[in-house]
Protein backbone atom coordinates (compact mmCIF):
# COMPACT_ATOMS: atom_id res chain seq x y z
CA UNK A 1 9.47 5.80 18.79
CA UNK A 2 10.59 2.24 18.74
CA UNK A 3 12.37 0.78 15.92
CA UNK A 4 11.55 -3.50 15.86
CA UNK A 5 14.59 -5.65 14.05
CA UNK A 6 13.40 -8.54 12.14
CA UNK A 7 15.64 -11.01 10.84
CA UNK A 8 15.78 -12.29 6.92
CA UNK A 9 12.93 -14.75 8.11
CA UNK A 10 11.17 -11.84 9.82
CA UNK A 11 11.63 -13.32 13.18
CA UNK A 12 11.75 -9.93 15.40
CA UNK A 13 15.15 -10.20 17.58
CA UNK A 14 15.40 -6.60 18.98
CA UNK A 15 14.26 -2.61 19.31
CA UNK A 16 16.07 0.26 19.16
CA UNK A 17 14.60 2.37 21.65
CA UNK A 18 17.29 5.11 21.48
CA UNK A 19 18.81 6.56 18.34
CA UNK A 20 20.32 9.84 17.30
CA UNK A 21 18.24 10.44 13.90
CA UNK A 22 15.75 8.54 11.86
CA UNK A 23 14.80 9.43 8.32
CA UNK A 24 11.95 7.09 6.82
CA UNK A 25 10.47 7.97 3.34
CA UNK A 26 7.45 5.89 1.90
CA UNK A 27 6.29 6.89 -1.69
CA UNK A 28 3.75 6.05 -4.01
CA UNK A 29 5.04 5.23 -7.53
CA UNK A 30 8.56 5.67 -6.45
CA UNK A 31 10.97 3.63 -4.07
CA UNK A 32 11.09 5.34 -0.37
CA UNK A 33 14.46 4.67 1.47
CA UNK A 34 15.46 5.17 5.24
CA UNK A 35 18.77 6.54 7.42
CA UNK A 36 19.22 5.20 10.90
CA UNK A 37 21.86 6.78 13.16
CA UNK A 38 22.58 5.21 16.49
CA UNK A 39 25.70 4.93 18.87
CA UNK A 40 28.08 2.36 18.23
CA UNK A 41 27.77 -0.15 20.75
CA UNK A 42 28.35 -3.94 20.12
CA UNK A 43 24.39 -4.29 20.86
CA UNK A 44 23.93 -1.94 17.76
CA UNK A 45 26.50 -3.52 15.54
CA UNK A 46 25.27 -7.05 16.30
CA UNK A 47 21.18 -6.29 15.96
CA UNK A 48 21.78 -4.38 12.93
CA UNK A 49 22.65 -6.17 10.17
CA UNK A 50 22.65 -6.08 6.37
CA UNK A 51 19.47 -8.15 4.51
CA UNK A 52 17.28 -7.70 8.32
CA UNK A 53 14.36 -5.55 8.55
CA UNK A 54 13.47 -2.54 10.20
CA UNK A 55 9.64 -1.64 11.42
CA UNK A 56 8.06 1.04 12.78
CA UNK A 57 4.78 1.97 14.14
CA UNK A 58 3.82 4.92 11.76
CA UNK A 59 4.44 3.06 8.24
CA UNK A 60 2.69 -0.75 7.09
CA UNK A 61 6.07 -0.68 4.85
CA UNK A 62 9.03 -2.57 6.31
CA UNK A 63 12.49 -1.38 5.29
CA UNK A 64 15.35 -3.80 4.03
CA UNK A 65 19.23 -3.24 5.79
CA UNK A 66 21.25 -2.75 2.79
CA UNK A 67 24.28 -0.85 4.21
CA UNK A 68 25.88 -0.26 7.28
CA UNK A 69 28.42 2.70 7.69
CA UNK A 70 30.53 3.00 10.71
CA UNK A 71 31.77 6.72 11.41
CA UNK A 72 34.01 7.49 13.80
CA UNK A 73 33.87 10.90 15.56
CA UNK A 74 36.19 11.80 18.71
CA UNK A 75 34.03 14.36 19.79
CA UNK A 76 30.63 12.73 19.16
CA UNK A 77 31.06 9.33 19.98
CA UNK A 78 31.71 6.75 16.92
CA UNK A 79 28.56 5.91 15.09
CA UNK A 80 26.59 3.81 13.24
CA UNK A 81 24.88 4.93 10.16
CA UNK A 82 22.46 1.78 8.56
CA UNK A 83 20.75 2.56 5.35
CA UNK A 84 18.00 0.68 2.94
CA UNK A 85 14.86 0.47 1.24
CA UNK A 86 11.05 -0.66 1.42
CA UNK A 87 10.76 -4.59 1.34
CA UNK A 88 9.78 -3.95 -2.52
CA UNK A 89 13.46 -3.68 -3.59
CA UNK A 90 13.33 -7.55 -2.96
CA UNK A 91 12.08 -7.31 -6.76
CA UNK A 92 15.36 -5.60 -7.57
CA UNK A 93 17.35 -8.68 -7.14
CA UNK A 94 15.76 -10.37 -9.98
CA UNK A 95 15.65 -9.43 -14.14
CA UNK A 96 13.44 -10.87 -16.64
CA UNK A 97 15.30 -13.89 -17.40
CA UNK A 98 14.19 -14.67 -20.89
CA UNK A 99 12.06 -12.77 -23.65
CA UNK A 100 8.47 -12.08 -22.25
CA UNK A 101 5.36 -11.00 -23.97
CA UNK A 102 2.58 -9.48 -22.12
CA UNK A 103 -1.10 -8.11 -23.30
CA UNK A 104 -4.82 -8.08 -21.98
CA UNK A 105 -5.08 -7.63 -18.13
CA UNK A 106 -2.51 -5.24 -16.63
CA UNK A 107 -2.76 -6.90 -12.97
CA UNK A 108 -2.26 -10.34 -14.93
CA UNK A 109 0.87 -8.89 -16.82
CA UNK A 110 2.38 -8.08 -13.18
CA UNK A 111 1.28 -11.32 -11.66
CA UNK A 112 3.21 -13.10 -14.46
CA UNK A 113 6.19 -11.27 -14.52
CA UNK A 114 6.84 -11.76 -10.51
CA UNK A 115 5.32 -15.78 -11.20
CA UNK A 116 8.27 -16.20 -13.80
CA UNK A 117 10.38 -14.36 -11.28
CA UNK A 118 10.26 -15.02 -7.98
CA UNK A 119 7.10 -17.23 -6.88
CA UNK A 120 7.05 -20.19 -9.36
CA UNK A 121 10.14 -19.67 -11.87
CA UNK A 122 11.48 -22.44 -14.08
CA UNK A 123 15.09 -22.26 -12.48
CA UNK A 124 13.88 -23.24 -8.59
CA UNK A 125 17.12 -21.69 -7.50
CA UNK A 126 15.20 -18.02 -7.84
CA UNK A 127 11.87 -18.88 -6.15
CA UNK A 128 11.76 -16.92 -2.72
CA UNK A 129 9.35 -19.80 -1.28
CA UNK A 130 7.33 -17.22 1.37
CA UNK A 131 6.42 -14.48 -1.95
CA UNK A 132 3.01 -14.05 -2.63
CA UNK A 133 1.00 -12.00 -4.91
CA UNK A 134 -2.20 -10.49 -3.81
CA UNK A 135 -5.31 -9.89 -6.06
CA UNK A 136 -6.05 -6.23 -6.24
CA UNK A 137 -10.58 -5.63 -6.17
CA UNK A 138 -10.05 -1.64 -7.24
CA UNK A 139 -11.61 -1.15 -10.19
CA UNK A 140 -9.31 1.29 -11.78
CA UNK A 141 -6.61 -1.73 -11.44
CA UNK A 142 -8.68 -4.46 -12.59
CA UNK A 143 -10.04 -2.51 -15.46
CA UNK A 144 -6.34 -1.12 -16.54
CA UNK A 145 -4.81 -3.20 -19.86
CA UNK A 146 -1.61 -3.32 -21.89
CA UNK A 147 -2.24 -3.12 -25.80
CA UNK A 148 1.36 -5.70 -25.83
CA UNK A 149 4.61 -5.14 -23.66
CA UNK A 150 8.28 -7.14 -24.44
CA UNK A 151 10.75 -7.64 -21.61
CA UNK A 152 14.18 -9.40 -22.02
CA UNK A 153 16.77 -8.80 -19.46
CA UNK A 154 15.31 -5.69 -17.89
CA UNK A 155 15.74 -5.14 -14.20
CA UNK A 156 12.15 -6.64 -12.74
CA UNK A 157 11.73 -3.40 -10.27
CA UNK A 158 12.52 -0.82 -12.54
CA UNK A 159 9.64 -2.20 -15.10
CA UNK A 160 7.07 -3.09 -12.66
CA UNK A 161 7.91 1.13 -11.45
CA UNK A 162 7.52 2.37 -14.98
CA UNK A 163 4.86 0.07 -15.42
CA UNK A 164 2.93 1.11 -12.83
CA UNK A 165 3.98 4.96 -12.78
CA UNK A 166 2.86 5.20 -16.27
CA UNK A 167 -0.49 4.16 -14.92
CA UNK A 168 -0.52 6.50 -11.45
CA UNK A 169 -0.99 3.14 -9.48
CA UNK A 170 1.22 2.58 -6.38
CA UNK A 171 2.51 -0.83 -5.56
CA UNK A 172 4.39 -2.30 -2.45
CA UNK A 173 5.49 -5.31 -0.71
CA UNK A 174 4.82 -5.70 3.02
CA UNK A 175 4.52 -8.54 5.56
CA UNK A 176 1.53 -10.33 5.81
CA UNK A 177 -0.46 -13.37 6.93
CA UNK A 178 -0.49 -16.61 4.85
CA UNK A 179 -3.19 -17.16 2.56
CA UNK A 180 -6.40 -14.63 2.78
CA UNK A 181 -8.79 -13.13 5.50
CA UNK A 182 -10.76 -15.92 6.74
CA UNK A 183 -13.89 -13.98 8.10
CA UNK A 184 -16.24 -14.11 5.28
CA UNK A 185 -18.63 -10.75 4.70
CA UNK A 186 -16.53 -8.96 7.75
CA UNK A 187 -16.61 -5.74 5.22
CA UNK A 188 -20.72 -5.97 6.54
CA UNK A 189 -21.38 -5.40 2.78
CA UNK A 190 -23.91 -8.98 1.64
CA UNK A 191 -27.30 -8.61 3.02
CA UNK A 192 -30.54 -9.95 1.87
CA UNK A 193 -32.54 -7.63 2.91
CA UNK A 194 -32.50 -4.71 5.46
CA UNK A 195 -32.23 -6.90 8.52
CA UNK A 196 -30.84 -10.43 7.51
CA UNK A 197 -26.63 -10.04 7.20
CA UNK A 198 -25.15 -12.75 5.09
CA UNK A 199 -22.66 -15.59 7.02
CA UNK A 200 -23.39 -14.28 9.97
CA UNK A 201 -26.07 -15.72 12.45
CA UNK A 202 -27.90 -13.44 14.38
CA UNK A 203 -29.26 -14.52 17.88
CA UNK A 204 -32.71 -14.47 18.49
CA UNK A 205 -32.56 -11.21 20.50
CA UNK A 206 -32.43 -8.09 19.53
CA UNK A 207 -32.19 -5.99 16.42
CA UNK A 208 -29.92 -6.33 13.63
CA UNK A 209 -30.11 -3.51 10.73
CA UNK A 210 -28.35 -2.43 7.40
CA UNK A 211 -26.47 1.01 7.73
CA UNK A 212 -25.26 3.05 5.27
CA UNK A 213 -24.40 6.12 6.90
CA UNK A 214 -22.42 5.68 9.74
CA UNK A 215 -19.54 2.95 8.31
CA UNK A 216 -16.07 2.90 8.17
CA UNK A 217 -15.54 2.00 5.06
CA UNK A 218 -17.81 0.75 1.83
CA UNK A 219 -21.17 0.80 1.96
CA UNK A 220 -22.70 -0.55 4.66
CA UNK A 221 -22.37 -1.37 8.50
CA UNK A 222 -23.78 -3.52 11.09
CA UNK A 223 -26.22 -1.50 13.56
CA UNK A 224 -27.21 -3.49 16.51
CA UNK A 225 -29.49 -2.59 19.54
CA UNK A 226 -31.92 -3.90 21.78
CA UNK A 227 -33.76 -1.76 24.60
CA UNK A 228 -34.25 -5.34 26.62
CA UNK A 229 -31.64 -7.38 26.36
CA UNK A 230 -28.18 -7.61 24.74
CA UNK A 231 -27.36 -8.33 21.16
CA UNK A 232 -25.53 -9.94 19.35
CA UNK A 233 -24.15 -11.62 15.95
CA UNK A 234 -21.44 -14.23 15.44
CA UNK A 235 -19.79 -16.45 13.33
CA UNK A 236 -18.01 -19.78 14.24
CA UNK A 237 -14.56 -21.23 13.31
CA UNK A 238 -13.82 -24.64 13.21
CA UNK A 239 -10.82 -24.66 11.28
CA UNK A 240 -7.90 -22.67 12.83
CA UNK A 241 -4.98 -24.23 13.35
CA UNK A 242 -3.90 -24.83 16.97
CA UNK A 243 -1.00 -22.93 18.12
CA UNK A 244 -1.04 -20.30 15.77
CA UNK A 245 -1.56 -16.91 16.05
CA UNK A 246 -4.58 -14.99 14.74
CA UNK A 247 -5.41 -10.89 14.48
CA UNK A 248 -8.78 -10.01 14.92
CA UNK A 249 -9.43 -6.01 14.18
CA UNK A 250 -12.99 -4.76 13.44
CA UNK A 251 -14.56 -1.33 13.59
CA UNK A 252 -16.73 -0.01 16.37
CA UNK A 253 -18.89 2.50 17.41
CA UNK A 254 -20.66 3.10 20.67
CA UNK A 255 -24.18 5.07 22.01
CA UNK A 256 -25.40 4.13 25.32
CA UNK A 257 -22.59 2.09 26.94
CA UNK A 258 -19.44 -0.10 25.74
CA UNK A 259 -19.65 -2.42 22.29
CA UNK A 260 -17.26 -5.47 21.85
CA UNK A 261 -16.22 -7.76 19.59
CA UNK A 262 -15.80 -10.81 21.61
CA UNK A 263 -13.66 -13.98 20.92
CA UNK A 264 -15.29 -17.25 22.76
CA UNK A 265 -14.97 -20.56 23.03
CA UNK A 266 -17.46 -23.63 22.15
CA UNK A 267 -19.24 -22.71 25.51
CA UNK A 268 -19.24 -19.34 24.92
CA UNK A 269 -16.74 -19.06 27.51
CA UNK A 270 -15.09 -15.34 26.67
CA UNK A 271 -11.52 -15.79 25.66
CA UNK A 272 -10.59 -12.33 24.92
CA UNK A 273 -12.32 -9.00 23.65
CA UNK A 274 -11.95 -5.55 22.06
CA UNK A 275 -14.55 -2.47 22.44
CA UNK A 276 -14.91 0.83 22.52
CA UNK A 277 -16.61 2.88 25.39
CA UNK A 278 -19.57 5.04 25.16
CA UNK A 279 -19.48 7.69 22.33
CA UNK A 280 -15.62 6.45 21.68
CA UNK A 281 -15.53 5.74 18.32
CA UNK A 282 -11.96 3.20 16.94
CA UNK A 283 -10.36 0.87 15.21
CA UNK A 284 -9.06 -2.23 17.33
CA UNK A 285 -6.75 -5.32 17.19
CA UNK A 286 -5.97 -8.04 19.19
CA UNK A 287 -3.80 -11.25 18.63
CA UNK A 288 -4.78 -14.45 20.10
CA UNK A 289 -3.64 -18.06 19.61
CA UNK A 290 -5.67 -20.64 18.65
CA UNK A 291 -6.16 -23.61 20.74
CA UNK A 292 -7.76 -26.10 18.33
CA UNK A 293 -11.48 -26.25 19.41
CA UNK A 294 -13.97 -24.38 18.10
CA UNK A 295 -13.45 -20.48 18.36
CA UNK A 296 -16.71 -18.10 17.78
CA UNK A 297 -16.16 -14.34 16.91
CA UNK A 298 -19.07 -12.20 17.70
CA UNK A 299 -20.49 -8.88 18.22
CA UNK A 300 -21.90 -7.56 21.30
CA UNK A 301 -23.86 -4.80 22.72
CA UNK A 302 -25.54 -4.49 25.93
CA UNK A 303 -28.96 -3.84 27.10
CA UNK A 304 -30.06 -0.47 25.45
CA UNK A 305 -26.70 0.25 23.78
CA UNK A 306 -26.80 0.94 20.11
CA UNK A 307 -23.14 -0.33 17.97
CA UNK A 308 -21.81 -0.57 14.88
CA UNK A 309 -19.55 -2.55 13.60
CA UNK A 310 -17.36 -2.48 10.46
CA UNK A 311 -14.76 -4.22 8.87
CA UNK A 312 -14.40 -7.12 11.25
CA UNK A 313 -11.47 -9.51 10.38
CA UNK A 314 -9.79 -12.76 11.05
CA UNK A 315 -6.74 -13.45 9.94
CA UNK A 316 -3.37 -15.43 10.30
CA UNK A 317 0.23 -14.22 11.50
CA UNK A 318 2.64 -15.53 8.86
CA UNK A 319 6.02 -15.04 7.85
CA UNK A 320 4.79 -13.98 4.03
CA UNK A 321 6.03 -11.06 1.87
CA UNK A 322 2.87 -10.24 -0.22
CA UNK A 323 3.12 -7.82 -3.21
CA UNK A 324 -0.14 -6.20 -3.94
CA UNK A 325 -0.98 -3.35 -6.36
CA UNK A 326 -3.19 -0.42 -4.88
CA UNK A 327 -4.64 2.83 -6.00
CA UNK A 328 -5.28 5.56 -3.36
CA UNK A 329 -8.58 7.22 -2.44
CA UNK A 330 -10.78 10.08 -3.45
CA UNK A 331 -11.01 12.90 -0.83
CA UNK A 332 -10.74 15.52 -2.23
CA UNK A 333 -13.82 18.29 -3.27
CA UNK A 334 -13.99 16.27 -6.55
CA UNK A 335 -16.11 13.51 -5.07
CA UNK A 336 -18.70 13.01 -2.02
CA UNK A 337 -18.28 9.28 -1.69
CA UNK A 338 -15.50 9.53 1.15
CA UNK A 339 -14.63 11.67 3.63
CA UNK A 340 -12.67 14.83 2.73
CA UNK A 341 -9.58 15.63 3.62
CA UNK A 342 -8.51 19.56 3.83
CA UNK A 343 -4.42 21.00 4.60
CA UNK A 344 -5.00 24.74 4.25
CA UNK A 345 -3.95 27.71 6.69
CA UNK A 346 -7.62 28.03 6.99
CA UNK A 347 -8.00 24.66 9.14
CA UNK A 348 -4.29 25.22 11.04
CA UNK A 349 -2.71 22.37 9.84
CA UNK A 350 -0.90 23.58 6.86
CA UNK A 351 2.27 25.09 8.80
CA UNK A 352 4.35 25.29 5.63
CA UNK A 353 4.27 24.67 2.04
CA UNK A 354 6.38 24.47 -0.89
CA UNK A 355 5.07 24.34 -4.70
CA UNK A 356 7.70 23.44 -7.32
CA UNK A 357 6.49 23.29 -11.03
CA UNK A 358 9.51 22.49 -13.71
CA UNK A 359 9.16 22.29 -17.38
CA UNK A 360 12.70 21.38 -17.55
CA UNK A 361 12.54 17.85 -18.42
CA UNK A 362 9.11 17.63 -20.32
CA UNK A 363 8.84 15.96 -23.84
CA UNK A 364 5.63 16.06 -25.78
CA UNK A 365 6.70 13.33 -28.50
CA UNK A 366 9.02 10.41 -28.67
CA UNK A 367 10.69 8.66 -31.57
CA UNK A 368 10.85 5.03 -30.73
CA UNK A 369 12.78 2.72 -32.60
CA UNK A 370 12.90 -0.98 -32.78
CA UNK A 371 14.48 -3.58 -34.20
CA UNK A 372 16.68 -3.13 -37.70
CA UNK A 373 19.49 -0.97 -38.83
CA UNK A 374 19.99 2.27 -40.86
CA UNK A 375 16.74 2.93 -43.44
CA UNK A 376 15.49 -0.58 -42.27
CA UNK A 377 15.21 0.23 -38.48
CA UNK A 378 11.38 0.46 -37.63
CA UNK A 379 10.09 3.53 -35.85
CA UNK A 380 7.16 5.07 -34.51
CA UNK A 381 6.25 8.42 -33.57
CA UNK A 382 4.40 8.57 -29.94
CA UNK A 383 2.85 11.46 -28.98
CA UNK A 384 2.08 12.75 -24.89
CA UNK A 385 -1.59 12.78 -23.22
CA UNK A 386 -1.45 16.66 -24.61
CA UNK A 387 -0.46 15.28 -28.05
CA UNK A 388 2.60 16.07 -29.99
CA UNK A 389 2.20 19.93 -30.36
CA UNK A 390 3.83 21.80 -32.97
CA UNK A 391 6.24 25.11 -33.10
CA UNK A 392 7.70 26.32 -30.11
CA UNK A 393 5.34 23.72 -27.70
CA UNK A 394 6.80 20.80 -29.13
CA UNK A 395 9.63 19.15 -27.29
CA UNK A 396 11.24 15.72 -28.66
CA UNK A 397 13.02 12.70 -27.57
CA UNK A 398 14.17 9.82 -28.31
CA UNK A 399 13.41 6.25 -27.08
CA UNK A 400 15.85 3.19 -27.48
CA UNK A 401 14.00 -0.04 -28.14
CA UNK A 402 16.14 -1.51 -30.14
CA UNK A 403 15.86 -5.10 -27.99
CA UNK A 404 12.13 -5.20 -28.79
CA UNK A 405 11.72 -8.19 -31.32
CA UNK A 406 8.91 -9.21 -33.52
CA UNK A 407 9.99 -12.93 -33.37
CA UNK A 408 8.83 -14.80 -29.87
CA UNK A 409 8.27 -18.09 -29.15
CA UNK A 410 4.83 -18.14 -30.55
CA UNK A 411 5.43 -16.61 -33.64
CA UNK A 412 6.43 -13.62 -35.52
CA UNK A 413 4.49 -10.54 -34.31
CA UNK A 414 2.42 -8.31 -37.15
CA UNK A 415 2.92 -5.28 -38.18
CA UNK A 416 0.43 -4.17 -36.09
CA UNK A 417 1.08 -5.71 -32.76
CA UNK A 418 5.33 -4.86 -33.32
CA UNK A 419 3.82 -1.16 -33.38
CA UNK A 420 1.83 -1.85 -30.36
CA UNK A 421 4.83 -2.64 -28.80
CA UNK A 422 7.04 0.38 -29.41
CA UNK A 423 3.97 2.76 -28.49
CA UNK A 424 3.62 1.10 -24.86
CA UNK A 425 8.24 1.62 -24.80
CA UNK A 426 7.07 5.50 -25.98
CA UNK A 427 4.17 5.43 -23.51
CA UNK A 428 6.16 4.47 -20.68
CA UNK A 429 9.22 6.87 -21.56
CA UNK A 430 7.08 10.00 -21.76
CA UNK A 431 5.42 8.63 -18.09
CA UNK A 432 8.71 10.02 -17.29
CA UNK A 433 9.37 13.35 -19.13
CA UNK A 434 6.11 14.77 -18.29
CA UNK A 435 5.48 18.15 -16.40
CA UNK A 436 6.70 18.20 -12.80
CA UNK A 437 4.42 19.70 -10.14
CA UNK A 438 4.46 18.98 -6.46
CA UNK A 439 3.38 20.40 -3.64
CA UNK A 440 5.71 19.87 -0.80
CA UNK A 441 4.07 20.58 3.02
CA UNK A 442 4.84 20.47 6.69
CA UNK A 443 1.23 19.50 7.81
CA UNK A 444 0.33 18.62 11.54
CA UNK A 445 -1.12 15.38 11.19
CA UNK A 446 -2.06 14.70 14.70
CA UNK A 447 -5.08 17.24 14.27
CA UNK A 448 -8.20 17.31 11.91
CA UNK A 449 -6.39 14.59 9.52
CA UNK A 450 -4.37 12.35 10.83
CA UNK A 451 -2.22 9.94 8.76
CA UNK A 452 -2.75 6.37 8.58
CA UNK A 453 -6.51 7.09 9.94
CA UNK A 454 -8.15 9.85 8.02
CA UNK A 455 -5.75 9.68 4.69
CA UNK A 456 -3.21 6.91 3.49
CA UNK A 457 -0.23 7.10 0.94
CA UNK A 458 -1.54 7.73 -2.35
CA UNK A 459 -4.74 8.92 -1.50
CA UNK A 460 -6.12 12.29 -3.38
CA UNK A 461 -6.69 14.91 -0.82
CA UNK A 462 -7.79 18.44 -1.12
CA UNK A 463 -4.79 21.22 -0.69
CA UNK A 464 -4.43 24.94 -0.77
CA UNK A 465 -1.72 27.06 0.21
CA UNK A 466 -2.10 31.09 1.46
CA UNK A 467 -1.50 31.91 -2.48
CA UNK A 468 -4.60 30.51 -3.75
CA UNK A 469 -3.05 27.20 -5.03
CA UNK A 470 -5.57 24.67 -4.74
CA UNK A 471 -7.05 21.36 -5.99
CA UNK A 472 -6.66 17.81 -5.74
CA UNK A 473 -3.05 16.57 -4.91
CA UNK A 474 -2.22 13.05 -4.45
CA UNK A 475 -0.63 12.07 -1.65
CA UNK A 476 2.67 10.71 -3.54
CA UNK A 477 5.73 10.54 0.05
CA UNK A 478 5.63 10.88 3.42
CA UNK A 479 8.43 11.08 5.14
CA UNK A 480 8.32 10.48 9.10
CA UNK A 481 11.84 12.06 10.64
CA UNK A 482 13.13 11.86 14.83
CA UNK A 483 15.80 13.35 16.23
CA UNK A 484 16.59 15.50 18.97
CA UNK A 485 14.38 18.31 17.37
CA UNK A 486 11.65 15.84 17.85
CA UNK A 487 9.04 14.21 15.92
CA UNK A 488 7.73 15.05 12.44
CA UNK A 489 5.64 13.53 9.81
CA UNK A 490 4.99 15.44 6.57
CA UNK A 491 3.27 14.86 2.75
CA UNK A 492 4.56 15.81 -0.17
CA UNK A 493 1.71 16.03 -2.59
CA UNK A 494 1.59 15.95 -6.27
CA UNK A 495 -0.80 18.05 -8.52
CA UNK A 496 -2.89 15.66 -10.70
């Protein structure tokens, strides 16, 4: 596995090819981390560097440099031991500078505490200038609300983490292009009717169609054939700036003979391609630089060939780190939407497992208190998702929110919205001291479910173990390892 350096303005400046151990943990709710070990060699010590980036081909996530350990060993050789995190603990460098006050929209409440933070602050000394924030479509996230939150000197990572734990919604920040996808209705989704696909024009042979089975994702693909000619349907781009580079990827499927998605010029002069072959069935990407005139992306398939297309997309190589909220997918048994994804001994590719379940921690009620002192100090009682419970079930804690105010710059709060308040502090505090179940596992993921192709990070898949323990897990680390063992890659799953 290669290992690509990118420098604090994600300019890549080296590999490491050859290293003695990697240890790379994404997660979910939570914030992953990663251990490099390599000789020491002034190559090593000058390409890796604190506040540079690591990358790697089996994770979307980058990883920040945050220290750098230098062992020496006469018998081993001397080396180099480099440490960090995801590109998320960016947010850890900032707090909440003054008092804040969020309600309504819970993906609005996030937006504003990184605008007041990092992308368009008051103090222009904390702006990060290349920090965007990405509107999230799921409809869990843009449905979720807070009743009325108060920040005021709180580390911005750890409450966008509780914020977003509290709510089983993951969050990250990785590299991406500036501004959006330019390649409108790519997803294949807008048709008019059965045969006519929106923003894209279809030429004047062969057949275009609207299907919904075979897709790669939502709800529809592009079907194209044509028993005497070719096909074909494109769009046209007038607009890209010269010199830059551009990623097309798009999903294909072939019967019959090769599909493509082709990238030509004005004259329809091919510039470069991507396709699958006959019965292949992929997801491809290609990078090409624009050169100013008029570029025209289209899909192709030959005389008698049947493809489909899916989730064709144009977009821009930047230099942006773009925070975006996300909530995995269904496939589990529980739904029929999406494909299912199975680790059990009974499809070889559960090789181990290990189920942990702890009680130790667990509160079922919290006492919050706010502002005041002595008899005047207002509290609330906040009870669990399983309520409070009584005898021997219940379990108490306590929750400090003593910095919560009722008096903010538009006014004092009521009664009602203080309490508001303190029950989202008690909310987000029991998040925390809830029941602990995970299901750890050492899955093959290079057959029948592969990761990053048939399940993602956070995703709910289906899980049993030789004991009978089964149901729905979410998909909450993965942690990829190399050394001179080899190669691994396994989930840890969490029982929802």
């Amino acid at each position: 596995m290669d290992i690509t350096v990118y420098t604090s303005a994600l300019n890549a400046v080296g590999i490491i090819d050859a290293f003695d151990s990697l240890l790379w943990h994404d997660k979910y709710t939570d914030i992953g981390s990663v251990e490099l070990v390599v000789k020491m060699s002034d190559t090593n010590l000058s390409l890796l560097q604190t506040d540079r980036f690591l990358a790697i081909p089996y994770s979307n996530i980058y990883m920040v440099i945050e220290t750098i350990e230098l062992k020496s060993d006469i018998e081993n050789g001397d080396k180099l031991i480099v440490r960090g995190r995801p590109t998320v603990s960016i947010l850890d460098r900032r707090i909440i500078w003054s008092q804040t006050n969020l309600t309504g929209s819970f993906q609005t409440a996030i937006q504003t505490l990184l605008n007041e933070s990092i992308i368009s602050p008051t103090d222009t000394d904390r702006r990060i200038s290349n920090f965007q924030f990405l509107t999230s479509t799921n409809s869990a996230i843009v449905a979720a609300s807070l009743v009325r939150e108060q920040f005021y000197g709180e580390n911005l990572l750890e409450v966008i983490k509780e914020l977003c734990y509290a709510r089983d919604f993951g969050f990250r920040v990785y590299i991406d292009p500036i501004g959006p996808k330019i390649m409108p209705n790519g997803d294949m989704e807008l048709w008019s009717d059965a045969s006519t696909l929106l923003n894209w024009i279809k030429n004047p042979v062969g057949t275009t169609t609207r299907e919904p089975t075979i897709k790669y994702a939502g709800t529809y693909s592009l079907k194209q054939y044509n028993a005497g000619a070719y096909s074909a349907t494109y769009q046209s781009f007038t607009a890209l700036i010269p010199g830059r580079a551009y990623i097309l990827s798009g999903w294909m499927k072939a019967s019959g003979g090769p599909v493509n998605i082709n990238i030509v010029n004005a004259s329809w002069g091919l510039v470069q391609s991507i396709g699958v072959a006959d019965g292949e069935t992929a997801f491809k990407t290609l990078t090409f630089i624009a050169n100013g005139t008029e570029t025209i992306i289209y899909t192709y398939t030959n005389t008698g060939v049947t493809g489909y297309f899916d989730s064709v997309s144009l977009e821009p190589i930047g230099n942006y780190f773009t925070f975006s909220l996300y909530n995995g997918v269904d496939r589990s048994f529980n739904q029929l939407t999406n494909s299912q994804v199975v680790f059990s001994p009974e499809f070889d590719n559960l090789l181990e497992s290990d189920y942990i379940e702890s009680v130790a921690a667990a509160k079922t009620v919290t006492l919050v208190a706010g502002e005041g002192d002595g008899s005047n100090m207002k509290t609330i009682s906040v009870a669990g998702p399983g309520g409070a419970l009584t005898g021997l079930s219940r379990k108490e804690a306590f929750t400090d929110a003593t910095a919560t105010s009722s008096t903010t710059a538009g006014g004092t709060l009521t009664t009602q919205q203080y309490n508001d308040l303190l029950t989202e502090k008690g909310q987000i505090a029991l998040a925390d001291l809830g029941r602990i179940s995970s299901f750890g596992a050492d899955v093959d993921a290079t057959v029948s479910f592969i990761y990053g192709d048939d399940f993602f990070l956070g995703d709910i898949v289906q899980a049993q173990n030789e004991y009978g323990l089964e149901g729905p897990m979410r998909v909450s680390e993965v942690t990829i390892s190399e050394d001179v063992s080899g190669f691994k890659m396994f989930p840890t799953f969490e029982m929802i």
